[in-house]
N, C-alpha and C. Protein backbone atom coordinates (compact mmCIF):
# COMPACT_ATOMS: atom_id res chain seq x y z
N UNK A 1 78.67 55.83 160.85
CA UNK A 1 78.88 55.15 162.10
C UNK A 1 78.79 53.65 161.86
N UNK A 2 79.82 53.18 162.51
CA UNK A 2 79.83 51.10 162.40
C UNK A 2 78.93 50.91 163.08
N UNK A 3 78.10 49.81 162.67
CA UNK A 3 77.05 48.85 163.15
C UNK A 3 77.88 47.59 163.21
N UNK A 4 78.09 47.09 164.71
CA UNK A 4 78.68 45.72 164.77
C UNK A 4 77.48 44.94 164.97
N UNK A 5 77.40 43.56 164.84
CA UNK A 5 76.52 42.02 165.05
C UNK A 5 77.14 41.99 166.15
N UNK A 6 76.41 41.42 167.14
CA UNK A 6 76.84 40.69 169.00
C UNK A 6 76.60 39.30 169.16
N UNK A 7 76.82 38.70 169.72
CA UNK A 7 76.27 37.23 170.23
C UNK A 7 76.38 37.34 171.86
N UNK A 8 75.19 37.39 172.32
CA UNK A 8 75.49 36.94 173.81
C UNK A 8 76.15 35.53 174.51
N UNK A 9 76.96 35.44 175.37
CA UNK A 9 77.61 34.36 175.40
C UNK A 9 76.81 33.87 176.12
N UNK A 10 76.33 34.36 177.33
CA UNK A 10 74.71 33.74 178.09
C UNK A 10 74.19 33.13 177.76
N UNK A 11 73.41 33.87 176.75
CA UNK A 11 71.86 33.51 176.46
C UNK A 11 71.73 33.58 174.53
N UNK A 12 72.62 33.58 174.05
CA UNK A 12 72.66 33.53 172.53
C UNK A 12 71.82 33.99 172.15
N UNK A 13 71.41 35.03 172.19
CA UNK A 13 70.89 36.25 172.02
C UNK A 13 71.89 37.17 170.96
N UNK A 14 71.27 37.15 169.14
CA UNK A 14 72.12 38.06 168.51
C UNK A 14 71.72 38.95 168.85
N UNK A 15 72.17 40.59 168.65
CA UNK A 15 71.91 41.72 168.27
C UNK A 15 72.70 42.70 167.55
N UNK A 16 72.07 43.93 167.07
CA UNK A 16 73.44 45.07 166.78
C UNK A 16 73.40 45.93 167.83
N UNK A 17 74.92 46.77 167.62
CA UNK A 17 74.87 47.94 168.13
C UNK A 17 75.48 48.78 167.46
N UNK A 18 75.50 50.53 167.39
CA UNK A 18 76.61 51.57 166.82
C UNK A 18 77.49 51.56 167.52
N UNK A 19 78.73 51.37 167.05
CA UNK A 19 80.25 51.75 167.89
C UNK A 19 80.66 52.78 167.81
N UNK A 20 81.09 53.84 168.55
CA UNK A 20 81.82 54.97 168.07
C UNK A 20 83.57 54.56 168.48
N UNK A 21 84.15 55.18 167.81
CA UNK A 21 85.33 55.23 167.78
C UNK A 21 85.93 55.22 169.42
N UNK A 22 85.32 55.85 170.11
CA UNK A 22 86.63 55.62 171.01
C UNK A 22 85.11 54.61 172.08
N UNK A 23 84.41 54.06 171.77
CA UNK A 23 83.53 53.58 172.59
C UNK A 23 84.23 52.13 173.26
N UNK A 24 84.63 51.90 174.76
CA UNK A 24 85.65 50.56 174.89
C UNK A 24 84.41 49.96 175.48
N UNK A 25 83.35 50.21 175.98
CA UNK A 25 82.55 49.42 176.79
C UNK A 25 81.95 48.63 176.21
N UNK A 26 81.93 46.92 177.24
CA UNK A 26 81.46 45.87 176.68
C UNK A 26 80.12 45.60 175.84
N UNK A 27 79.52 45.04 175.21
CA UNK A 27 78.24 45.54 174.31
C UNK A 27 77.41 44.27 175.53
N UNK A 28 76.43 45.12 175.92
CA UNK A 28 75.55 44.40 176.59
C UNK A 28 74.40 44.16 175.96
N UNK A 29 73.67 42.81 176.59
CA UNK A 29 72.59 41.94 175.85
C UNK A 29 71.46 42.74 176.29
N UNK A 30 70.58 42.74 175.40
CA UNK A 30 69.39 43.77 175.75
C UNK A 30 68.65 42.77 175.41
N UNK A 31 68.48 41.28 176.00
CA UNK A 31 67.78 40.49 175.93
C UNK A 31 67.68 39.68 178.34
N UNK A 32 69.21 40.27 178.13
CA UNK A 32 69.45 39.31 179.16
C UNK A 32 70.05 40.08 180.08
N UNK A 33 70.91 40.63 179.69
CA UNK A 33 71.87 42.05 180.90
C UNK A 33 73.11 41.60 180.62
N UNK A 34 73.77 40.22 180.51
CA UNK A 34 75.14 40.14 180.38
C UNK A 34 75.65 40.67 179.50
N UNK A 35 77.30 40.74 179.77
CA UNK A 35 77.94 42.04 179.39
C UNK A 35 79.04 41.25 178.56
N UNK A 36 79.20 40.37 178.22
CA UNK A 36 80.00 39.27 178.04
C UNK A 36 79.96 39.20 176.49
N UNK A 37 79.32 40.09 175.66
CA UNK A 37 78.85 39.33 174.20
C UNK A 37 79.92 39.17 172.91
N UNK A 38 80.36 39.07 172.54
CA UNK A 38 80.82 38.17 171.58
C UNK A 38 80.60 39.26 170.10
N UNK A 39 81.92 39.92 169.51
CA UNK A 39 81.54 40.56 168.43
C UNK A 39 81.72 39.51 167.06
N UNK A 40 80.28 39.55 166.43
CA UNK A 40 80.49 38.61 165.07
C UNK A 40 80.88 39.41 164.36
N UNK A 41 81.69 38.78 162.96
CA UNK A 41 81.66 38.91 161.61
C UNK A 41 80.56 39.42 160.95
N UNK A 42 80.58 40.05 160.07
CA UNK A 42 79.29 40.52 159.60
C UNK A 42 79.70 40.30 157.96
N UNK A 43 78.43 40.13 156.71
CA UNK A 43 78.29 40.72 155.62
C UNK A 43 78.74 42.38 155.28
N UNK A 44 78.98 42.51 154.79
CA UNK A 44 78.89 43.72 153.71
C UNK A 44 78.84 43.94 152.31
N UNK A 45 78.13 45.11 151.84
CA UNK A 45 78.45 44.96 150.58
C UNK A 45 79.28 46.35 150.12
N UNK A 46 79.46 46.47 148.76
CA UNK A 46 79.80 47.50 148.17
C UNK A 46 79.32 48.23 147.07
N UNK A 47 79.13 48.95 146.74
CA UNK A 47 79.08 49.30 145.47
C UNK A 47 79.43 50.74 144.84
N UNK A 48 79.55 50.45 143.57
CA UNK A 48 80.31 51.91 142.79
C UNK A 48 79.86 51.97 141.39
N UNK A 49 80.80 52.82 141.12
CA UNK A 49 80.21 52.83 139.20
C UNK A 49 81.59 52.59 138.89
N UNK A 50 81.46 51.62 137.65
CA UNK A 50 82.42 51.22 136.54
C UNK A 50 82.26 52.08 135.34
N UNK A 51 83.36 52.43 134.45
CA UNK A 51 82.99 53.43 133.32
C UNK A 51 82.48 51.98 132.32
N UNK A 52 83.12 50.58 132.59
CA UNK A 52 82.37 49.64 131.71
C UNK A 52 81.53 48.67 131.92
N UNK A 53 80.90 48.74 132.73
CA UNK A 53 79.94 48.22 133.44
C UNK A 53 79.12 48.87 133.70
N UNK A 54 78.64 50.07 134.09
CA UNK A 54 77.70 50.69 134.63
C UNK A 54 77.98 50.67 136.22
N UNK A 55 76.77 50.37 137.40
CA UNK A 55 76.79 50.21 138.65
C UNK A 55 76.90 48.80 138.99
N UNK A 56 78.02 48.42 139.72
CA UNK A 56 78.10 47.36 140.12
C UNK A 56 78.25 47.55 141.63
N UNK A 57 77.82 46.05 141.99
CA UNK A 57 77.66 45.44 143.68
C UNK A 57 78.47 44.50 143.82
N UNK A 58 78.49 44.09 145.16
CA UNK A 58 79.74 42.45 145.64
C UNK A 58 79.38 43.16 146.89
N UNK A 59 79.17 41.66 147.57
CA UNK A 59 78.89 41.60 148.73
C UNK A 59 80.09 40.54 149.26
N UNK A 60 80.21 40.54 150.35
CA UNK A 60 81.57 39.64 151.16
C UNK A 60 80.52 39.83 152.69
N UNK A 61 81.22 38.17 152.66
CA UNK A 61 81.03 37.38 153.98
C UNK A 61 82.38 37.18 154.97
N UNK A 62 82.08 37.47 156.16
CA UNK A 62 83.06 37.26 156.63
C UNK A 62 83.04 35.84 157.59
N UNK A 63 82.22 35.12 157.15
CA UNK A 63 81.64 33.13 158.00
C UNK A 63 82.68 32.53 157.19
N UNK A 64 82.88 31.84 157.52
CA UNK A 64 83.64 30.33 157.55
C UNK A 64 82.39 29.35 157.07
């Protein structure tokens, strides 16, 4: 299940939430009540096995 980052546009208030696939409703601030919030960019990382490397990671930003 996706975990999106929020920004309240209110009260700038980050948070997460789980999205499900067909979920359309606005992500509300569980700081403030507005419904208005703002989906950020988030980090991620990855990782796998290389047959020449062993286990490797990389992480990506999605900020400016």
């Amino acid at each position: 299940m996706p975990i999106f980052e929020f920004r309240c546009r209110k009260c700038g208030s980050q948070f997460e939430r789980v999205v499900l696939g067909a979920d359309n409703e606005p992500a509300k601030c569980p700081a403030c009540g507005a419904e208005n919030a703002e989906r950020l960019m988030s980090a991620f990382a990855s990782c796998g096995l290389s047959r020449s490397l062993g286990s490797s990671c990389a992480s990506s930003s999605g900020h400016s």
